[in-house]
PDB file of N, CA and C in Angstrom:
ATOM      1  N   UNK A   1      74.855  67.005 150.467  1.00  0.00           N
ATOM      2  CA  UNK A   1      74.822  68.321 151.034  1.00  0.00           C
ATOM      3  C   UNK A   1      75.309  69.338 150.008  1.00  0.00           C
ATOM      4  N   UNK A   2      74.630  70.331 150.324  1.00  0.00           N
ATOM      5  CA  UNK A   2      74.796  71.557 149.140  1.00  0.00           C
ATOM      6  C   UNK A   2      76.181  72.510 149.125  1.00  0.00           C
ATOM      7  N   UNK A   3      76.731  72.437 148.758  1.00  0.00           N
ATOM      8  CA  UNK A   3      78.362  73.896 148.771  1.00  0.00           C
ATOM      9  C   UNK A   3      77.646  75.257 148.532  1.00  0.00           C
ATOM     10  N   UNK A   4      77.537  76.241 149.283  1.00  0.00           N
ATOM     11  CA  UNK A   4      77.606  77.527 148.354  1.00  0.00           C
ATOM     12  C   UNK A   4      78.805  77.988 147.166  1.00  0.00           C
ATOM     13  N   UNK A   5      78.773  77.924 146.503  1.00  0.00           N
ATOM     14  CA  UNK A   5      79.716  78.690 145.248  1.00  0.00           C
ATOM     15  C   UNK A   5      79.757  80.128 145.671  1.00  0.00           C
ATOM     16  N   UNK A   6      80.957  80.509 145.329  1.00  0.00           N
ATOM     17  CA  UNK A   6      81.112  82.274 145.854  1.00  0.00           C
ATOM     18  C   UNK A   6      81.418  82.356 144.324  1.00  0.00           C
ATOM     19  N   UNK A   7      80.755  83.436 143.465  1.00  0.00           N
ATOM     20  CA  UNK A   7      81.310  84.191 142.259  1.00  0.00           C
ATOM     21  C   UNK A   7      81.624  85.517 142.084  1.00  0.00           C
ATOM     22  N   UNK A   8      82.068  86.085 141.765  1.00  0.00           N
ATOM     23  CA  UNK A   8      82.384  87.554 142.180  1.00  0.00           C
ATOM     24  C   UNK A   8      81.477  88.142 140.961  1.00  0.00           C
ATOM     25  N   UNK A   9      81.212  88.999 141.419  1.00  0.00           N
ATOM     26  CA  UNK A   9      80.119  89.922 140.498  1.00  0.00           C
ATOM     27  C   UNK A   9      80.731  90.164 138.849  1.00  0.00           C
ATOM     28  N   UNK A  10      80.009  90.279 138.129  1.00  0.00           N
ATOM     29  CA  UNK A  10      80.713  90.547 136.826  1.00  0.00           C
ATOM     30  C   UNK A  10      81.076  92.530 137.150  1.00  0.00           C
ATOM     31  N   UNK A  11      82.129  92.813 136.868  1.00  0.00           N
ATOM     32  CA  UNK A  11      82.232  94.451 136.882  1.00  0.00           C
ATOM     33  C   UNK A  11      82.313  94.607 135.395  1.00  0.00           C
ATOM     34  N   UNK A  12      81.320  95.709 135.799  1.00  0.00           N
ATOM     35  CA  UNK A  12      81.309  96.337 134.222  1.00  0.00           C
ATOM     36  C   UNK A  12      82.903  96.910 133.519  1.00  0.00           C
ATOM     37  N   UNK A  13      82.389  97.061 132.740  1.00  0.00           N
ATOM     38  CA  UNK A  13      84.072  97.423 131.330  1.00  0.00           C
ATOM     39  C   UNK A  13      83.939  98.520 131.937  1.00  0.00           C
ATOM     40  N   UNK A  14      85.461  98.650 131.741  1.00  0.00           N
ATOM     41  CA  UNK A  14      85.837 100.106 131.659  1.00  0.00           C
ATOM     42  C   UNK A  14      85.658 101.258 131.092  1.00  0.00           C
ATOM     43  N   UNK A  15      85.420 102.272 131.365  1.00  0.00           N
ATOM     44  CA  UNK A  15      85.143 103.435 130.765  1.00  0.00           C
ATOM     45  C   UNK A  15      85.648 103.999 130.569  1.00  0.00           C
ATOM     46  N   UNK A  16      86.393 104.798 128.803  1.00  0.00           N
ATOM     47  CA  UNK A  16      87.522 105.336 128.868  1.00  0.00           C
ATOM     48  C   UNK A  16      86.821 107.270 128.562  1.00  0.00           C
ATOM     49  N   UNK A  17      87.510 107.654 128.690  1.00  0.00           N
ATOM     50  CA  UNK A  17      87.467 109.169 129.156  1.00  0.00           C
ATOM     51  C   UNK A  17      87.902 110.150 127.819  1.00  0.00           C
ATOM     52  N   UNK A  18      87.278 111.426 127.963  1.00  0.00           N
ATOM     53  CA  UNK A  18      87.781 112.242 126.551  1.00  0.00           C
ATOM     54  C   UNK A  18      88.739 111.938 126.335  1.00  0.00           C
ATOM     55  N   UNK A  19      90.089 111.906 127.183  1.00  0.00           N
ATOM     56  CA  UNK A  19      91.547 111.791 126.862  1.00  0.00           C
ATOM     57  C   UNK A  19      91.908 110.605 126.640  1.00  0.00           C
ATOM     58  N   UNK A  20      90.946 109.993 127.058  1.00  0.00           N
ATOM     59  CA  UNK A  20      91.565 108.424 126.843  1.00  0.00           C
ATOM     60  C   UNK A  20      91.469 107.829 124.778  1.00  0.00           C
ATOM     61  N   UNK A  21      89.872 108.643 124.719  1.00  0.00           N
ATOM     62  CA  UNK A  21      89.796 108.512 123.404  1.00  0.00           C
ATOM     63  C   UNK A  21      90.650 109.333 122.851  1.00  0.00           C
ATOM     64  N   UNK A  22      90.889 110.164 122.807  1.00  0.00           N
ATOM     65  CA  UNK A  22      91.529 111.444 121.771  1.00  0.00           C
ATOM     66  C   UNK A  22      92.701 110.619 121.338  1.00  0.00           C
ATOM     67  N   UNK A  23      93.514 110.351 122.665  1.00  0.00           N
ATOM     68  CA  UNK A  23      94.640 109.384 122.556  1.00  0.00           C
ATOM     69  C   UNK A  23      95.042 108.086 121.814  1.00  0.00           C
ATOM     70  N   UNK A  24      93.893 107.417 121.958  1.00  0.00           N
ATOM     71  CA  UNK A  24      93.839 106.337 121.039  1.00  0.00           C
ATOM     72  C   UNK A  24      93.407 106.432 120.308  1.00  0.00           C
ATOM     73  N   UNK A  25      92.648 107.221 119.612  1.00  0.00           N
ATOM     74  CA  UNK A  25      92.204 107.980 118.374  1.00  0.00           C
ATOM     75  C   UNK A  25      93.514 108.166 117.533  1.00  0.00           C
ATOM     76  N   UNK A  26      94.495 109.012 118.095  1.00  0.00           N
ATOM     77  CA  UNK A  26      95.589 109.417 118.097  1.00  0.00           C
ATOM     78  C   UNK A  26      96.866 108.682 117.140  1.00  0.00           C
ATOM     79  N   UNK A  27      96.559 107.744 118.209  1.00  0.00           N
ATOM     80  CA  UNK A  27      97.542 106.718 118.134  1.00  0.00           C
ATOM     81  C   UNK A  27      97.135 105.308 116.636  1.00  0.00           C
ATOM     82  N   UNK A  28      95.928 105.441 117.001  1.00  0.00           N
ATOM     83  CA  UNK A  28      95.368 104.491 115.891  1.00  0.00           C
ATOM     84  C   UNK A  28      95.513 104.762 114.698  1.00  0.00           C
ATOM     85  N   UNK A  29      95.901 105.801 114.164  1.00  0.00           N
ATOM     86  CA  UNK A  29      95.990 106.261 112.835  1.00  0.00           C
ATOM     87  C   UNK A  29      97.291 106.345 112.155  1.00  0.00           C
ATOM     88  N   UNK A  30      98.661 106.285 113.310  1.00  0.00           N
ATOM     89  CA  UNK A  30     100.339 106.167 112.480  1.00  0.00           C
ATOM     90  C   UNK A  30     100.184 105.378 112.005  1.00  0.00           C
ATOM     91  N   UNK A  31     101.222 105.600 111.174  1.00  0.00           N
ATOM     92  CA  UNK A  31     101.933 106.475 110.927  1.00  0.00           C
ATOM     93  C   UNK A  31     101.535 107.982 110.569  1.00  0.00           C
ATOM     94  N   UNK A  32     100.334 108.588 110.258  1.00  0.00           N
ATOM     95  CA  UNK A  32      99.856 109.701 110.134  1.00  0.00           C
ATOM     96  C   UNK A  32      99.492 110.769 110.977  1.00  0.00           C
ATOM     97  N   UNK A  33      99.587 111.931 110.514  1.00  0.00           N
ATOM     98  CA  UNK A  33      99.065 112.729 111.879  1.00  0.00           C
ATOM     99  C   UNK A  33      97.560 112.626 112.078  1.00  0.00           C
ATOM    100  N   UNK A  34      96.828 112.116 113.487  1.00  0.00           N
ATOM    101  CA  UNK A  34      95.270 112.251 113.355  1.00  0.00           C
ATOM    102  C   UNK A  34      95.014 113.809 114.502  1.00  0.00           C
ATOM    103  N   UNK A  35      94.118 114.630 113.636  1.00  0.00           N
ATOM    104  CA  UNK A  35      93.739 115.492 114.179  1.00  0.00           C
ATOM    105  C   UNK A  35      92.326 114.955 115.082  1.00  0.00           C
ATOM    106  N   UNK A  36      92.314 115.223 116.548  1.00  0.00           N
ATOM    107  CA  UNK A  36      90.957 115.431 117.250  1.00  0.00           C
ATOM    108  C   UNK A  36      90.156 116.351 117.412  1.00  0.00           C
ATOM    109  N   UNK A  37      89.258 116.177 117.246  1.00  0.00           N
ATOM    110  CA  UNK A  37      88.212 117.268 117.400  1.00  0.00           C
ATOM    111  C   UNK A  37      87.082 117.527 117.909  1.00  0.00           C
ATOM    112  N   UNK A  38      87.541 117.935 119.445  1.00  0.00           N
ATOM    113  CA  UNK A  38      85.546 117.771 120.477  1.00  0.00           C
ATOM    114  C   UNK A  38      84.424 118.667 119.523  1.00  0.00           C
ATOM    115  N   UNK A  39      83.392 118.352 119.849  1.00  0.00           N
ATOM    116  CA  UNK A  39      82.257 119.141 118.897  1.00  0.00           C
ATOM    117  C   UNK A  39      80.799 118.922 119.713  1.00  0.00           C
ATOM    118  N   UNK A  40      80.337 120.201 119.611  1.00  0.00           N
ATOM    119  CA  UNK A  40      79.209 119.967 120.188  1.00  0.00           C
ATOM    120  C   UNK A  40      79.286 119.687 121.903  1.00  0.00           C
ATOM    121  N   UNK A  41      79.891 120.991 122.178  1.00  0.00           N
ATOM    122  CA  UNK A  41      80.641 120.738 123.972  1.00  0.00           C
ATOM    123  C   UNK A  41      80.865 119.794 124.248  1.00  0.00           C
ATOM    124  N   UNK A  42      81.367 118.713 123.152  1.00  0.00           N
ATOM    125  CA  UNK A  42      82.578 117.484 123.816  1.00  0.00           C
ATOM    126  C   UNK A  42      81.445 116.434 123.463  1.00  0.00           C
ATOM    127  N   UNK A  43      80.264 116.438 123.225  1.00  0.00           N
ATOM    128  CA  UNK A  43      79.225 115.551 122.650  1.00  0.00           C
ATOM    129  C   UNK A  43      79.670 114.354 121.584  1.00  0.00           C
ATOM    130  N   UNK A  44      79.879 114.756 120.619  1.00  0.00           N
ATOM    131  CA  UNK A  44      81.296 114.234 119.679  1.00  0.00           C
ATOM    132  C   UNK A  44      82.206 114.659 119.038  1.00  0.00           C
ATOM    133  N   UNK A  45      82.796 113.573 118.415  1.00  0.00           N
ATOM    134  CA  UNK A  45      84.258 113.773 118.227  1.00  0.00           C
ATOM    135  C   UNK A  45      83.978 113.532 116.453  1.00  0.00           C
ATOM    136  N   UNK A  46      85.460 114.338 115.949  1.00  0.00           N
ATOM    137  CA  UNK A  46      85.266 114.228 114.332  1.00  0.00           C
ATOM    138  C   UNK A  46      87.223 114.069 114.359  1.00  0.00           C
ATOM    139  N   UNK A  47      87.265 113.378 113.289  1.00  0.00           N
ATOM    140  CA  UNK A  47      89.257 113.242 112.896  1.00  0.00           C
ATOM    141  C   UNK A  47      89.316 114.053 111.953  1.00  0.00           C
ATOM    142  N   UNK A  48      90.520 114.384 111.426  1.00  0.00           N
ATOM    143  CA  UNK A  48      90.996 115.024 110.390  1.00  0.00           C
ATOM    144  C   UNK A  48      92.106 114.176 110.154  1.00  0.00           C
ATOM    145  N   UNK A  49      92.316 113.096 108.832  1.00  0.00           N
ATOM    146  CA  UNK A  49      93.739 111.981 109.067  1.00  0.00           C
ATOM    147  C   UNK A  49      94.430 113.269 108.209  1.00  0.00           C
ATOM    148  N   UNK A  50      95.735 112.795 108.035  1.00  0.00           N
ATOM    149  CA  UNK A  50      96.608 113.475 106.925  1.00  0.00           C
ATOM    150  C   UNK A  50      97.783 112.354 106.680  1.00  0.00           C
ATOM    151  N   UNK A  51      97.835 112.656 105.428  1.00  0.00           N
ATOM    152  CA  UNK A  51      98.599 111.533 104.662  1.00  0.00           C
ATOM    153  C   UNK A  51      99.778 112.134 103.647  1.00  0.00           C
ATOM    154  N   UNK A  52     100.410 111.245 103.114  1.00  0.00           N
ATOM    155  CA  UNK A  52     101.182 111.609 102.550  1.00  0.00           C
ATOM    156  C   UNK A  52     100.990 112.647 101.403  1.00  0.00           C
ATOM    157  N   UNK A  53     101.972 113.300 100.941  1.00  0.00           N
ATOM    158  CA  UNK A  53     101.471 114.180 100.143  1.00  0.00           C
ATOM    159  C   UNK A  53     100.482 115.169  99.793  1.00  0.00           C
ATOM    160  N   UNK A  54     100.337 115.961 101.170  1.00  0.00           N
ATOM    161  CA  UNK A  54      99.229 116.670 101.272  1.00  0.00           C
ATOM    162  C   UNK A  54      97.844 116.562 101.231  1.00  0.00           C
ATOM    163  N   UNK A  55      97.545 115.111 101.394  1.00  0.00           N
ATOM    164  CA  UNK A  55      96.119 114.282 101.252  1.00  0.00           C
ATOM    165  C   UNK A  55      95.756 114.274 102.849  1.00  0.00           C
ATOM    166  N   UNK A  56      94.361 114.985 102.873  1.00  0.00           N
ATOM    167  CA  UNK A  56      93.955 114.878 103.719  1.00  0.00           C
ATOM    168  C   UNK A  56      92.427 114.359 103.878  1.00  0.00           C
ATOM    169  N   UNK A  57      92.381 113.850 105.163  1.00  0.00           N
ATOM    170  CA  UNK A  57      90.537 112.944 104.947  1.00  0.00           C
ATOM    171  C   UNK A  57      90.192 113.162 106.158  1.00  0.00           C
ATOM    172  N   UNK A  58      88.801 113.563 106.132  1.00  0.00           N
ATOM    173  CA  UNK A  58      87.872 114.847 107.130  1.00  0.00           C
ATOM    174  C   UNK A  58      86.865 113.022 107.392  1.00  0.00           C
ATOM    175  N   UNK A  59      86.994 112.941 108.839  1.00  0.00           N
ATOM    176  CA  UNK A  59      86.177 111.517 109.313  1.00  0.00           C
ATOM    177  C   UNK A  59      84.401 112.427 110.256  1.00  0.00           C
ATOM    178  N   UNK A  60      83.685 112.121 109.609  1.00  0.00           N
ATOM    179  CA  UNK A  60      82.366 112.421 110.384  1.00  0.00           C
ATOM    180  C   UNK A  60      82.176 112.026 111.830  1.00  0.00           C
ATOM    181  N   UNK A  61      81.629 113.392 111.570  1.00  0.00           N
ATOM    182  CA  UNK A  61      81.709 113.178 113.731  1.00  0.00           C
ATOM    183  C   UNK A  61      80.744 111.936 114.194  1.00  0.00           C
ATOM    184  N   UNK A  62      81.492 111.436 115.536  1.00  0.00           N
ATOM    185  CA  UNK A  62      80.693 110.177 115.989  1.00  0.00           C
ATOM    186  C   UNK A  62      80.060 110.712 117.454  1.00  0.00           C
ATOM    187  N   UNK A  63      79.284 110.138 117.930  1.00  0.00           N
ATOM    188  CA  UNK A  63      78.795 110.162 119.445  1.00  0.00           C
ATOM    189  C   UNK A  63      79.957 109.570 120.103  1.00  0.00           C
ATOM    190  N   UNK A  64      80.650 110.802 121.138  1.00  0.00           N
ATOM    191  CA  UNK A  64      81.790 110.181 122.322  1.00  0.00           C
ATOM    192  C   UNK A  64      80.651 108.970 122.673  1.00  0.00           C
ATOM    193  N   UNK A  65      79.868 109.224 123.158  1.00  0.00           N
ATOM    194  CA  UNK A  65      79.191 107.984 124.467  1.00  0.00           C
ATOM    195  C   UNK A  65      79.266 106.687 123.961  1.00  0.00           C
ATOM    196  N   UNK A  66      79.103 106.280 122.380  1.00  0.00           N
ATOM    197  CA  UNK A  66      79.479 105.423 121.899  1.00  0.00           C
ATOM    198  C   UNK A  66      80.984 104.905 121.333  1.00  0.00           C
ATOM    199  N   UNK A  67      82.046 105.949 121.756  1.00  0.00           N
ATOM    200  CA  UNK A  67      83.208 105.224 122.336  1.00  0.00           C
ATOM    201  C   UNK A  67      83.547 105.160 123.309  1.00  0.00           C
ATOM    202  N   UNK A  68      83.230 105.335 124.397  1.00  0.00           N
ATOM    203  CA  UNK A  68      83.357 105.260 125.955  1.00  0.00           C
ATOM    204  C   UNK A  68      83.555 103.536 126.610  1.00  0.00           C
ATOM    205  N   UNK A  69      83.190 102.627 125.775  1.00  0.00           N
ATOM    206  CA  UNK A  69      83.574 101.021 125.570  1.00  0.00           C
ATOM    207  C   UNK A  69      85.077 101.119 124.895  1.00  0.00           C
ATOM    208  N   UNK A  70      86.218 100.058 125.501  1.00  0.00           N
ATOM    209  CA  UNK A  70      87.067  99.845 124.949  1.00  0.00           C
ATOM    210  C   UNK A  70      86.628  99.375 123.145  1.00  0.00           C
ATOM    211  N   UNK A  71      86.155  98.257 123.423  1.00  0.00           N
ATOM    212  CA  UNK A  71      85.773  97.353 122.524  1.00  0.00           C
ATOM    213  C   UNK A  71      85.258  97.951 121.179  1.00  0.00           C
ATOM    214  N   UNK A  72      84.427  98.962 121.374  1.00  0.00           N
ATOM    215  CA  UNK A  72      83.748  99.506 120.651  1.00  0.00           C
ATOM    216  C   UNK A  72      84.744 101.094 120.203  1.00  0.00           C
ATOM    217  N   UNK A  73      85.634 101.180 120.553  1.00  0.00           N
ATOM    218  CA  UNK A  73      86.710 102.200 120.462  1.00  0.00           C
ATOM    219  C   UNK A  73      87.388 101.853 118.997  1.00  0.00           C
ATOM    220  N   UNK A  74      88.017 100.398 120.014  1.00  0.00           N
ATOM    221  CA  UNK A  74      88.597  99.645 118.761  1.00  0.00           C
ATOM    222  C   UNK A  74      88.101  99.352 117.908  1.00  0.00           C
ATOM    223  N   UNK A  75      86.708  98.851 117.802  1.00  0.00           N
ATOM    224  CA  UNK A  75      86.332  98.412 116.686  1.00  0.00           C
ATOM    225  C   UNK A  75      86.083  99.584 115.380  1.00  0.00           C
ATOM    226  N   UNK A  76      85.941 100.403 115.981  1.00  0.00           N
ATOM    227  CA  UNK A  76      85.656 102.416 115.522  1.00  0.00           C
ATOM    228  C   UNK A  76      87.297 102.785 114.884  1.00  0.00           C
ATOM    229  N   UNK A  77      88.031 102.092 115.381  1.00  0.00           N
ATOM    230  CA  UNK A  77      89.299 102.693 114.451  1.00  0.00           C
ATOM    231  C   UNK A  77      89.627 101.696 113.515  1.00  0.00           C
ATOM    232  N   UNK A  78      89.456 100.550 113.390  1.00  0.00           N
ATOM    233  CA  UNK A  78      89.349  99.468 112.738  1.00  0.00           C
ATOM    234  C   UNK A  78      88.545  99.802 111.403  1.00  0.00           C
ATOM    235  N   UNK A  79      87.305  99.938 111.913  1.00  0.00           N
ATOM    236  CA  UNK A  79      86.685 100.800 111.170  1.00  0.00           C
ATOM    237  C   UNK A  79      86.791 101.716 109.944  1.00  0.00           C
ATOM    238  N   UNK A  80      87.231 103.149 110.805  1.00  0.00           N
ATOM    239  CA  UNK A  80      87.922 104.052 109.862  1.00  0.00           C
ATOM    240  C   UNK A  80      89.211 103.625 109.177  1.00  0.00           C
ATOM    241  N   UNK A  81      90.076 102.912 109.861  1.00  0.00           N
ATOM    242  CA  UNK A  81      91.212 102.301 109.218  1.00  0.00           C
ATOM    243  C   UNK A  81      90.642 102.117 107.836  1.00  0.00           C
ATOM    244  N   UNK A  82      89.860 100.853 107.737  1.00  0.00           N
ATOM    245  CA  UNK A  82      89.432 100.156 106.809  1.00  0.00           C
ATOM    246  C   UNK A  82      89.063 101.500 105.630  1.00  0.00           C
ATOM    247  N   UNK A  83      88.179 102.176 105.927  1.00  0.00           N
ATOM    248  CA  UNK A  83      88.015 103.137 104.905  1.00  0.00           C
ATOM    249  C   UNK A  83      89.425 103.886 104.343  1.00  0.00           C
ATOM    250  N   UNK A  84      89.350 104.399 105.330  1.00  0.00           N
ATOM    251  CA  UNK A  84      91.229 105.070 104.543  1.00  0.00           C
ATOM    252  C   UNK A  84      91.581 104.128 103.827  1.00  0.00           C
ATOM    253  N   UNK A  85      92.011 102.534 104.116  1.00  0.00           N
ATOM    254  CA  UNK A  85      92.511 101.807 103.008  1.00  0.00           C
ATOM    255  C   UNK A  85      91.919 101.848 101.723  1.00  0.00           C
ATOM    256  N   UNK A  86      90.684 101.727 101.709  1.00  0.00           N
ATOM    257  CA  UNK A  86      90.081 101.974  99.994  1.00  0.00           C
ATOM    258  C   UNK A  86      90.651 103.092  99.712  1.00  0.00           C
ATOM    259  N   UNK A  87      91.232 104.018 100.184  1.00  0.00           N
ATOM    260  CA  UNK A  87      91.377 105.647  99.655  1.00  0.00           C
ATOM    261  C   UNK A  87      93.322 105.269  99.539  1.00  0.00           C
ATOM    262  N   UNK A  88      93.461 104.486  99.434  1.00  0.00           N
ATOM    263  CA  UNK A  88      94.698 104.605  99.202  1.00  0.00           C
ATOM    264  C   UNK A  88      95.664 104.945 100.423  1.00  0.00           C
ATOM    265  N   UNK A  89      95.358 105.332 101.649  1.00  0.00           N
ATOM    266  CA  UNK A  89      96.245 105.479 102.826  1.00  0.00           C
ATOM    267  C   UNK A  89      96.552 104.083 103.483  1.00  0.00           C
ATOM    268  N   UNK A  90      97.658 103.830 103.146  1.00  0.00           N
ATOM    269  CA  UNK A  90      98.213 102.308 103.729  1.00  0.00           C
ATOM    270  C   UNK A  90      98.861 102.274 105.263  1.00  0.00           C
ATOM    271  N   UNK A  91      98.422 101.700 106.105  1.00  0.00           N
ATOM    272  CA  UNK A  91      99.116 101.478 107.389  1.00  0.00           C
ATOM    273  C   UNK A  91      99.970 100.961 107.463  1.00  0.00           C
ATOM    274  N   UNK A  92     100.961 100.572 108.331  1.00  0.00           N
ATOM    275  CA  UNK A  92     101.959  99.751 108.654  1.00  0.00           C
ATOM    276  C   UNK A  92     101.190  98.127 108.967  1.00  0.00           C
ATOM    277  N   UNK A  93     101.340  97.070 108.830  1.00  0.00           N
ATOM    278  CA  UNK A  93     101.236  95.553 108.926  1.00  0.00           C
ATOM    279  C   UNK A  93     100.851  95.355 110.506  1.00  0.00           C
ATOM    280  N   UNK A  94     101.737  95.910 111.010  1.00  0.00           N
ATOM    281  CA  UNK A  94     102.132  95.671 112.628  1.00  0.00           C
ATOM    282  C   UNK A  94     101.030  96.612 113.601  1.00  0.00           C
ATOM    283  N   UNK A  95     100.730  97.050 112.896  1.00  0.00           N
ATOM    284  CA  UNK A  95      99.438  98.198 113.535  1.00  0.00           C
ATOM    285  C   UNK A  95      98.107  97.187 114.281  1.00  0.00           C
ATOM    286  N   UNK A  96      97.621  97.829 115.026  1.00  0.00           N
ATOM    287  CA  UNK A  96      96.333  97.085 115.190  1.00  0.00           C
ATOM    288  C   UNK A  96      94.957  97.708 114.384  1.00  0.00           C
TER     289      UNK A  96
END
């Protein structure tokens, strides 16, 4: 005889929100100050990092809708991280 299995629906990911990005935008870049910047009535977003010694690095604007995924948030500061490192801006170890 057959069991029905009950599975619960897969729910889609979460969707994080202008503020949610700006924030972790934000945050992803300390020790440095990261400037946010809506553009294009909030369409996308562009950084401004600043670094030590008056070094500053202007990040090209991205499509919000394509950070609106956690996953893809993170992987987007990971990302830029990585570039700043060739440029000489070093993060802390403990950072994500």
């Amino acid at each position: 005889m057959f069991r029905p299995i009950l599975v619960a629906p897969e729910s889609e990911s979460p969707i994080v929100d202008d503020a949610g990005i700006a924030e972790a935008l934000r945050l992803g870049f300390t020790p440095y100050r990261c400037v946010v910047e809506f553009q294009e009535g909030g369409a996308k977003v562009a950084l401004r990092v600043y670094g030590r010694n008056g070094r500053d690095f202007a990040v090209v604007a991205k499509r919000v809708d394509s950070l609106r995924d956690p996953a893809a948030l993170a992987q987007y500061i990971r990302d830029v991280r990585y570039f700043l490192r060739q440029r000489k801006l070093n993060f802390d170890i403990l950072q994500p």
